[in-house]
C-alpha atoms as a PDB file:
ATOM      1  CA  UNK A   1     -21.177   8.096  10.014  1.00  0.00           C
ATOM      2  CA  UNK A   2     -19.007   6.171   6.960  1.00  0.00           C
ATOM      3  CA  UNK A   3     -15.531   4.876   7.646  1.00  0.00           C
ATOM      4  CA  UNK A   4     -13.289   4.094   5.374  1.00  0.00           C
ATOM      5  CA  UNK A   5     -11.526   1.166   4.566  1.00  0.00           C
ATOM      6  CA  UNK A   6      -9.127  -0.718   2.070  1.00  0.00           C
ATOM      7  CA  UNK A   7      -7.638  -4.091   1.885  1.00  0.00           C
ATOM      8  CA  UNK A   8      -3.797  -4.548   1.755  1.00  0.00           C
ATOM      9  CA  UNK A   9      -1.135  -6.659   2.567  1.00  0.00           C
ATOM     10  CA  UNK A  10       1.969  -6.503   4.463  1.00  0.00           C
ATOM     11  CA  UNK A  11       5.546  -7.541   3.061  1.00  0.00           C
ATOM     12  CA  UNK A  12       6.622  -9.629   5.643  1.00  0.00           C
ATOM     13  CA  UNK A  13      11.029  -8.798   6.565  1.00  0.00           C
ATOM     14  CA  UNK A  14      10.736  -5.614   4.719  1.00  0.00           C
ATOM     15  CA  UNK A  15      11.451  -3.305   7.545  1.00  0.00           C
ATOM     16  CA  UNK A  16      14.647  -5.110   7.940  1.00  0.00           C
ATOM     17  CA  UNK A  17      16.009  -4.091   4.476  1.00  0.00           C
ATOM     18  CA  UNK A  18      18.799  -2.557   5.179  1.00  0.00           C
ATOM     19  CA  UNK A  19      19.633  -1.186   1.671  1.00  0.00           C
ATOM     20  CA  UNK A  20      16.085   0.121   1.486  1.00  0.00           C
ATOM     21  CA  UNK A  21      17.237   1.699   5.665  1.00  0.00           C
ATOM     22  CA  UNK A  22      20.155   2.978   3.884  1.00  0.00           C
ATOM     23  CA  UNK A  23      18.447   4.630   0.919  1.00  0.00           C
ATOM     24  CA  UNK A  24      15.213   6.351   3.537  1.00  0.00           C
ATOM     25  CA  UNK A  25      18.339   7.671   4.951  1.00  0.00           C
ATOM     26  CA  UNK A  26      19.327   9.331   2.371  1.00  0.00           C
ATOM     27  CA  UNK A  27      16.196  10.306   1.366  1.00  0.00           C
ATOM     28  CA  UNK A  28      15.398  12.028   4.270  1.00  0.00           C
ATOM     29  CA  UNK A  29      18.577  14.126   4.552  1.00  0.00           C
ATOM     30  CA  UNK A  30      18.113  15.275   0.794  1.00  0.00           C
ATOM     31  CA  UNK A  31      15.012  16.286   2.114  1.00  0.00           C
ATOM     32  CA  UNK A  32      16.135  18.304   5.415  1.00  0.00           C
ATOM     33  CA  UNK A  33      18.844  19.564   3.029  1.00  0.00           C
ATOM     34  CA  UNK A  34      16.435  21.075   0.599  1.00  0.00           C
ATOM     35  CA  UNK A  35      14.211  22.410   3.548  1.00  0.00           C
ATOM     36  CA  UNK A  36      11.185  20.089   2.412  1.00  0.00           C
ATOM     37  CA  UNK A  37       8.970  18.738   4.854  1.00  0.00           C
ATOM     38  CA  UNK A  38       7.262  15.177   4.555  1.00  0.00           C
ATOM     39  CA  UNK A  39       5.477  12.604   7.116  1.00  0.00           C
ATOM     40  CA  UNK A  40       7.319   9.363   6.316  1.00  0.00           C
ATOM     41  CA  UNK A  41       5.297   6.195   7.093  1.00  0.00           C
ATOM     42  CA  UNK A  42       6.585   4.348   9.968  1.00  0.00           C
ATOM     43  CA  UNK A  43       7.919   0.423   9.282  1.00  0.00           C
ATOM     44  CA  UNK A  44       4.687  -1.121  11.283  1.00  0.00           C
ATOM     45  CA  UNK A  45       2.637   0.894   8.750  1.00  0.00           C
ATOM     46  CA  UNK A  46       3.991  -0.315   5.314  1.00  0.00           C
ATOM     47  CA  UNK A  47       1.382  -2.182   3.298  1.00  0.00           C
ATOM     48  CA  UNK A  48       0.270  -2.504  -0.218  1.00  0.00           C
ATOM     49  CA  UNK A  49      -3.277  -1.918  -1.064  1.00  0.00           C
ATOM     50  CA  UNK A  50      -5.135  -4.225  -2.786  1.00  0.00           C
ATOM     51  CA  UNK A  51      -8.438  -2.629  -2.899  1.00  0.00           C
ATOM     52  CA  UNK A  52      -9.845   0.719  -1.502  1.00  0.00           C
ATOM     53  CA  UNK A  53     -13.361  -0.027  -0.465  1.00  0.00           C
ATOM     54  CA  UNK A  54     -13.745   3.551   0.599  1.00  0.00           C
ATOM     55  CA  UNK A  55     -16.338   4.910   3.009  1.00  0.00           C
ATOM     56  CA  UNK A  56     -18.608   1.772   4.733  1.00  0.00           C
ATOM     57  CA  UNK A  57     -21.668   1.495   6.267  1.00  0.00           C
ATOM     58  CA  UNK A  58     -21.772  -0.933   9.352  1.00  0.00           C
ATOM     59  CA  UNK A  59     -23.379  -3.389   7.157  1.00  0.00           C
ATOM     60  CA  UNK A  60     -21.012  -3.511   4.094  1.00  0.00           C
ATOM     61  CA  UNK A  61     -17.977  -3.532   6.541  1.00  0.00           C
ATOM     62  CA  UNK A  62     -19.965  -6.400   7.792  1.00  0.00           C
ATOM     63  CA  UNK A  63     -20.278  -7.868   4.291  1.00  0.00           C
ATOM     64  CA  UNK A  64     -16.294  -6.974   3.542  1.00  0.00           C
ATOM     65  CA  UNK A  65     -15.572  -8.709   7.073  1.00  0.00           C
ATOM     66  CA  UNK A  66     -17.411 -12.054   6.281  1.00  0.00           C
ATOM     67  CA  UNK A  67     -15.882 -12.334   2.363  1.00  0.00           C
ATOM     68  CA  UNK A  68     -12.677 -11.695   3.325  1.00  0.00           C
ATOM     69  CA  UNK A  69     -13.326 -14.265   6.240  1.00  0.00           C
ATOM     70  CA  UNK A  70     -14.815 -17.029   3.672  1.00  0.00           C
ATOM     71  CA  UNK A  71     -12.328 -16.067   0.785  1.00  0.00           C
ATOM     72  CA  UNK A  72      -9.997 -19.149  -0.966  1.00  0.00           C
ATOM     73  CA  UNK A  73      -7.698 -18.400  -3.040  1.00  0.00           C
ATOM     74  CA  UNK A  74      -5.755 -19.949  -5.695  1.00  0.00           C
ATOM     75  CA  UNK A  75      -3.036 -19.364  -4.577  1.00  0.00           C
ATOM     76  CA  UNK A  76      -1.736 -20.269  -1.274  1.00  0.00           C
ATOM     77  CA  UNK A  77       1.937 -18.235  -1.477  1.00  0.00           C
ATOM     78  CA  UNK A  78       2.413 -14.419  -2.664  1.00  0.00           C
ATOM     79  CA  UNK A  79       5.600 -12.742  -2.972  1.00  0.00           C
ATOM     80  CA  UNK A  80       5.713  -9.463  -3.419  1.00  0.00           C
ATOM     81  CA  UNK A  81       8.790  -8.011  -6.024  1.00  0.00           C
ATOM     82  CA  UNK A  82      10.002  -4.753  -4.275  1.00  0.00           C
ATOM     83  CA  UNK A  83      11.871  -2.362  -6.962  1.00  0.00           C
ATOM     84  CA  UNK A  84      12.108   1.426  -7.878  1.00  0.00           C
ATOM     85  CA  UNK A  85      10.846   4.279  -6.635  1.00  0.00           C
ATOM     86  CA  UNK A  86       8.115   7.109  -7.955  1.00  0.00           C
ATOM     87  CA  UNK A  87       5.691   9.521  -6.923  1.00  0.00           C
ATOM     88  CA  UNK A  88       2.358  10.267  -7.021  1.00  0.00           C
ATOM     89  CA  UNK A  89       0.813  12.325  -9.310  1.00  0.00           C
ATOM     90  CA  UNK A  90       4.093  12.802 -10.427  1.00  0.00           C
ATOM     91  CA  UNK A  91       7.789  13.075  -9.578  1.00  0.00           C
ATOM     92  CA  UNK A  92       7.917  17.110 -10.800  1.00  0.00           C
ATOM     93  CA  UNK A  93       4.670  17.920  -8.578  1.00  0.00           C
ATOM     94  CA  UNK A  94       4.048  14.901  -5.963  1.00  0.00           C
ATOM     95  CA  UNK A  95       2.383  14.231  -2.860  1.00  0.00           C
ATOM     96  CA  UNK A  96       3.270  11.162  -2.243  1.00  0.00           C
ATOM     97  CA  UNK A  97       6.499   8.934  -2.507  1.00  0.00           C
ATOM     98  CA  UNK A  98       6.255   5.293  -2.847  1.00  0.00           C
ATOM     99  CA  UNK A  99       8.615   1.815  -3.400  1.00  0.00           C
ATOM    100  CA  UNK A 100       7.157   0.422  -6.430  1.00  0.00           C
ATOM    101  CA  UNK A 101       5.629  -3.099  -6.552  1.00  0.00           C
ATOM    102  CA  UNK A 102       6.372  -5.575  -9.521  1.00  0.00           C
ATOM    103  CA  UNK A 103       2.841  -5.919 -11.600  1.00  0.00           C
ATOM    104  CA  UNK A 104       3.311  -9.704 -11.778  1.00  0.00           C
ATOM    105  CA  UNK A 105       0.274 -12.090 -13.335  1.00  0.00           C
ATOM    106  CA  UNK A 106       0.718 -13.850  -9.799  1.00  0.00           C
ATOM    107  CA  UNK A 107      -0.272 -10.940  -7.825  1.00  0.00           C
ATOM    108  CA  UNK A 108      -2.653  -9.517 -10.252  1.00  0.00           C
ATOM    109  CA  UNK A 109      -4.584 -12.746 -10.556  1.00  0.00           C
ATOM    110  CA  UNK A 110      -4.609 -12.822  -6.954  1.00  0.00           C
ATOM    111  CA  UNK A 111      -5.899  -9.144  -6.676  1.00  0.00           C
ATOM    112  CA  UNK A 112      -8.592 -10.013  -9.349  1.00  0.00           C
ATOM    113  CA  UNK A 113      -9.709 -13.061  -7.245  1.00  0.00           C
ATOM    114  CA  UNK A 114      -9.791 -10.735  -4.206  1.00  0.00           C
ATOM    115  CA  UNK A 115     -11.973  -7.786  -6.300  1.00  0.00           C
ATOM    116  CA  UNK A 116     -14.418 -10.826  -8.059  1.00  0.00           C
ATOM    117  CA  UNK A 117     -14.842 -12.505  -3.802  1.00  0.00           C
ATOM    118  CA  UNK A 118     -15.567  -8.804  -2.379  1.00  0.00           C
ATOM    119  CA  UNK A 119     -17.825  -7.809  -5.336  1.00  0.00           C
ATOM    120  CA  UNK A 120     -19.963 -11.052  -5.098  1.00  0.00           C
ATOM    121  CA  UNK A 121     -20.563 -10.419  -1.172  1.00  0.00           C
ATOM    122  CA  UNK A 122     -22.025  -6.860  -2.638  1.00  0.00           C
ATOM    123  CA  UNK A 123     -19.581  -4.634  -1.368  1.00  0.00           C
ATOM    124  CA  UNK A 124     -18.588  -2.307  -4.316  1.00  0.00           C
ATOM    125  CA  UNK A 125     -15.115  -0.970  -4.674  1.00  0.00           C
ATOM    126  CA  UNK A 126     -14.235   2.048  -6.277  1.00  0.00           C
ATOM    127  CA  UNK A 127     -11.230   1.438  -7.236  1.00  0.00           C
ATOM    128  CA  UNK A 128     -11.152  -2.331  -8.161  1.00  0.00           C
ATOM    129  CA  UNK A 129     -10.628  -1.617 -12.195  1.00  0.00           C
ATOM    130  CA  UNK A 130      -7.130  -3.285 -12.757  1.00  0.00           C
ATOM    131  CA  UNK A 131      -6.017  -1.338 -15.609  1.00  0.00           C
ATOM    132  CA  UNK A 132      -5.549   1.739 -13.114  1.00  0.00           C
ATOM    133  CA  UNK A 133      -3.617  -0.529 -10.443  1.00  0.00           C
ATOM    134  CA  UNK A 134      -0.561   0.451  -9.544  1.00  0.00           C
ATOM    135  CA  UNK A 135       0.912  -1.871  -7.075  1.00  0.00           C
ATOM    136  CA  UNK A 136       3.286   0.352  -4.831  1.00  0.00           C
ATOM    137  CA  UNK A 137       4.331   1.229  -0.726  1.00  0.00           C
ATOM    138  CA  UNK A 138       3.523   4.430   0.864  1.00  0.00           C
ATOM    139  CA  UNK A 139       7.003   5.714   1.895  1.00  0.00           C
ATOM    140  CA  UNK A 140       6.406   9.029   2.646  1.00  0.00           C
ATOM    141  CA  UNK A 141       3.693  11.760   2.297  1.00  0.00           C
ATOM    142  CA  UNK A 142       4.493  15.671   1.122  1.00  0.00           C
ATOM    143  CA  UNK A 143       2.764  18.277   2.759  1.00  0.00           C
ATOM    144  CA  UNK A 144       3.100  20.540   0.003  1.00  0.00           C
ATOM    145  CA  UNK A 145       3.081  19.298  -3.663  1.00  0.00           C
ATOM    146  CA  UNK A 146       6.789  19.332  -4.865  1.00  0.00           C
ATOM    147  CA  UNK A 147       9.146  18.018  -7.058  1.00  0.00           C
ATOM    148  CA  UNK A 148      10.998  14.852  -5.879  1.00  0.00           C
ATOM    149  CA  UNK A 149      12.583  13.804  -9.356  1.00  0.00           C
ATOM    150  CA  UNK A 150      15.997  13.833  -7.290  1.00  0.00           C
ATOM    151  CA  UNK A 151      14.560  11.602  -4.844  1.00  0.00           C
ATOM    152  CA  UNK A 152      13.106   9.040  -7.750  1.00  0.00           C
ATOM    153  CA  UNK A 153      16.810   9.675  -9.127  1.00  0.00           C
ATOM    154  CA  UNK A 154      18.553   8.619  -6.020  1.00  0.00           C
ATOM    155  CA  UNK A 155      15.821   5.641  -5.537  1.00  0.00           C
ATOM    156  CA  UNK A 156      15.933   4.898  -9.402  1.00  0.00           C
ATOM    157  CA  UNK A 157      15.382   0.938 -10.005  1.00  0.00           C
ATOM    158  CA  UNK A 158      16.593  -0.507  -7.010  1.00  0.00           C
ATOM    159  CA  UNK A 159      16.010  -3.842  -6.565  1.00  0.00           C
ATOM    160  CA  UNK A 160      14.978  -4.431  -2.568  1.00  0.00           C
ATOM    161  CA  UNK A 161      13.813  -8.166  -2.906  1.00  0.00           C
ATOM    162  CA  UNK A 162      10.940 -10.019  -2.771  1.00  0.00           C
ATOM    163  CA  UNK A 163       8.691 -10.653   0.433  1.00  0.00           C
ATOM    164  CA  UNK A 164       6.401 -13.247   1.084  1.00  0.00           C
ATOM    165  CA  UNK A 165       2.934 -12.096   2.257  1.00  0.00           C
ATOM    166  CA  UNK A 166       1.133 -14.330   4.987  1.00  0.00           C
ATOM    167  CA  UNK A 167      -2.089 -12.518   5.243  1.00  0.00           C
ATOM    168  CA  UNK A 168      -4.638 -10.018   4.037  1.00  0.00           C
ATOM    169  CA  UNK A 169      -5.598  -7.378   5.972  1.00  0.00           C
ATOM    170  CA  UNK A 170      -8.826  -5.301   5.890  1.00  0.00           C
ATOM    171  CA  UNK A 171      -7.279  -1.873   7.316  1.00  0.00           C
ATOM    172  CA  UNK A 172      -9.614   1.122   9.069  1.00  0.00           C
ATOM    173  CA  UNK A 173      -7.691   4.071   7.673  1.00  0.00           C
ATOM    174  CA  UNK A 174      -8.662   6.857  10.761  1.00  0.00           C
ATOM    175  CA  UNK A 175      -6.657  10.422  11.763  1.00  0.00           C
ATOM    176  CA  UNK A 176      -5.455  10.746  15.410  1.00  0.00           C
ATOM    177  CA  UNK A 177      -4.514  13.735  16.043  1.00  0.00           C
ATOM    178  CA  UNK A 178      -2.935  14.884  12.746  1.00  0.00           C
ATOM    179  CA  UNK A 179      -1.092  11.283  11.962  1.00  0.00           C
ATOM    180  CA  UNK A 180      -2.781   9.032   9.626  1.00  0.00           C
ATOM    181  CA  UNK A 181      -3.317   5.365  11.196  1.00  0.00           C
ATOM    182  CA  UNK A 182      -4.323   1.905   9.584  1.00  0.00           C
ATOM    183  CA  UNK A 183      -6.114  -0.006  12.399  1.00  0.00           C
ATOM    184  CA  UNK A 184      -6.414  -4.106  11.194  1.00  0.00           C
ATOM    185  CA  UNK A 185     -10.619  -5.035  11.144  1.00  0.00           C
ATOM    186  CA  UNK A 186     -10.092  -8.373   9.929  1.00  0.00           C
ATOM    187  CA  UNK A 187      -7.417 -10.782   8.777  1.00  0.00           C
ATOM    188  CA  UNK A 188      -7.336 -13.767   6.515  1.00  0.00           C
ATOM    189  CA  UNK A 189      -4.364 -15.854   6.669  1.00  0.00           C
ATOM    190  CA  UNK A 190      -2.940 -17.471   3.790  1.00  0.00           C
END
C-alpha cells in the first residue's frame, strides 16, 4: 500500500504570534457567527510545504529519506516572511484558508535546491514545477466549499513577521479517525 508524503518546514515562534492569536480569534467567531463549520489546524501542525512527493513506495520513501539525509544547502539560514491571508481555490468558493508566505528568491532558490537534491536521488515529485508554487500555511480547512472573502477581508495584508526555519521535515500525511495528522519521517537540520 502507497503513503503519502511531502516535505515542509516549520516557522519556528509562530504559534506565539499573538496578533496572528488575535486575528484566528476573530476568524473563528465570524465563522460560528455565520454558522460555517471548518477544522482549523492546530499550532503543532503549522508547516509550509516545500514539496508534495505524493503516494511512496517503501523504496522511494527510502530514497526521499537518504537525500534529504545527505542534502547541503546553500544556504545555511531561512526566514520565512509571514503576510496576508487567501484561500484556496478561491476566496468566493474555498476549501481551504491559509497565511500567505512571501515568494522570496531566498526561499525559492532554496526550494529549487531541495526539488533538483530529491529529483537526482530518483524520487519524482508531482508538484515540484515552481511556477505553480504558492508558498502559504494551512490555517484552517472548510468542510463545505464557501465563500470566505470576509475572512481574506478581515486577514487582508497583515504583516505577522518573519520566522527562522531550523529544519526540514519529511511529513507522513495519515487520517486518524477523521483528523488529518503530519507524522515527521525524517529531519534535516539546518
Amino acid at each position: 500500500m502507497s503513503r503519502r508524503f511531502f516535505i515542509g518546514v516549520v516557522p519556528e515562534g509562530l504559534e506565539k504570534n499573538e496578533p496572528l492569536k488575535v486575528l484566528l480569534g476573530k476568524m473563528k467567531r465570524t465563522l460560528k457567527e455565520r454558522e460555517r463549520e471548518a477544522r482549523w489546524a492546530a499550532p503543532d501542525l503549522w508547516h509550509v510545504t516545500l514539496l508534495f512527493l505524493g503516494a511512496l513506495a517503501e523504496e522511494d520513501l527510502a530514497r526521499a529519506v537518504s537525500a534529504l539525509n545527505t542534502w547541503c544547502p546553500s544556504l545555511s539560514q531561512v526566514s520565512l516572511e509571514m503576510a496576508g491571508v487567501g484561500a484556496f481555490p478561491e476566496p468566493h468558493e474555498a476549501r481551504v484558508l491559509w497565511l500567505g508566505v512571501h515568494r522570496s528568491q531566498e526561499m525559492l532558490a532554496f526550494r529549487h535546491e531541495l526539488v533538483e537534491h530529491i529529483s537526482a536521488a530518483g524520487v519524482v515529485a508531482p508538484e515540484a514545477d515552481t511556477r505553480d508554487f504558492v508558498p502559504h500555511l494551512t490555517l484552517a480547512r472548510l468542510r463545505n466549499l464557501q465563500s470566505v472573502d470576509d475572512l481574506v477581508r478581515l486577514g487582508g495584508r497583515k504583516d505577522v513577521g518573519s520566522y527562522p526555519v531550523r529544519e526540514v521535515v519529511l511529513f507522513e500525511s495519515v487520517v486518524q479517525g477523521n483528523i488529518k495528522k503530519y507524522l515527521p519521517i525524517a529531519r534535516r537540520t539546518l
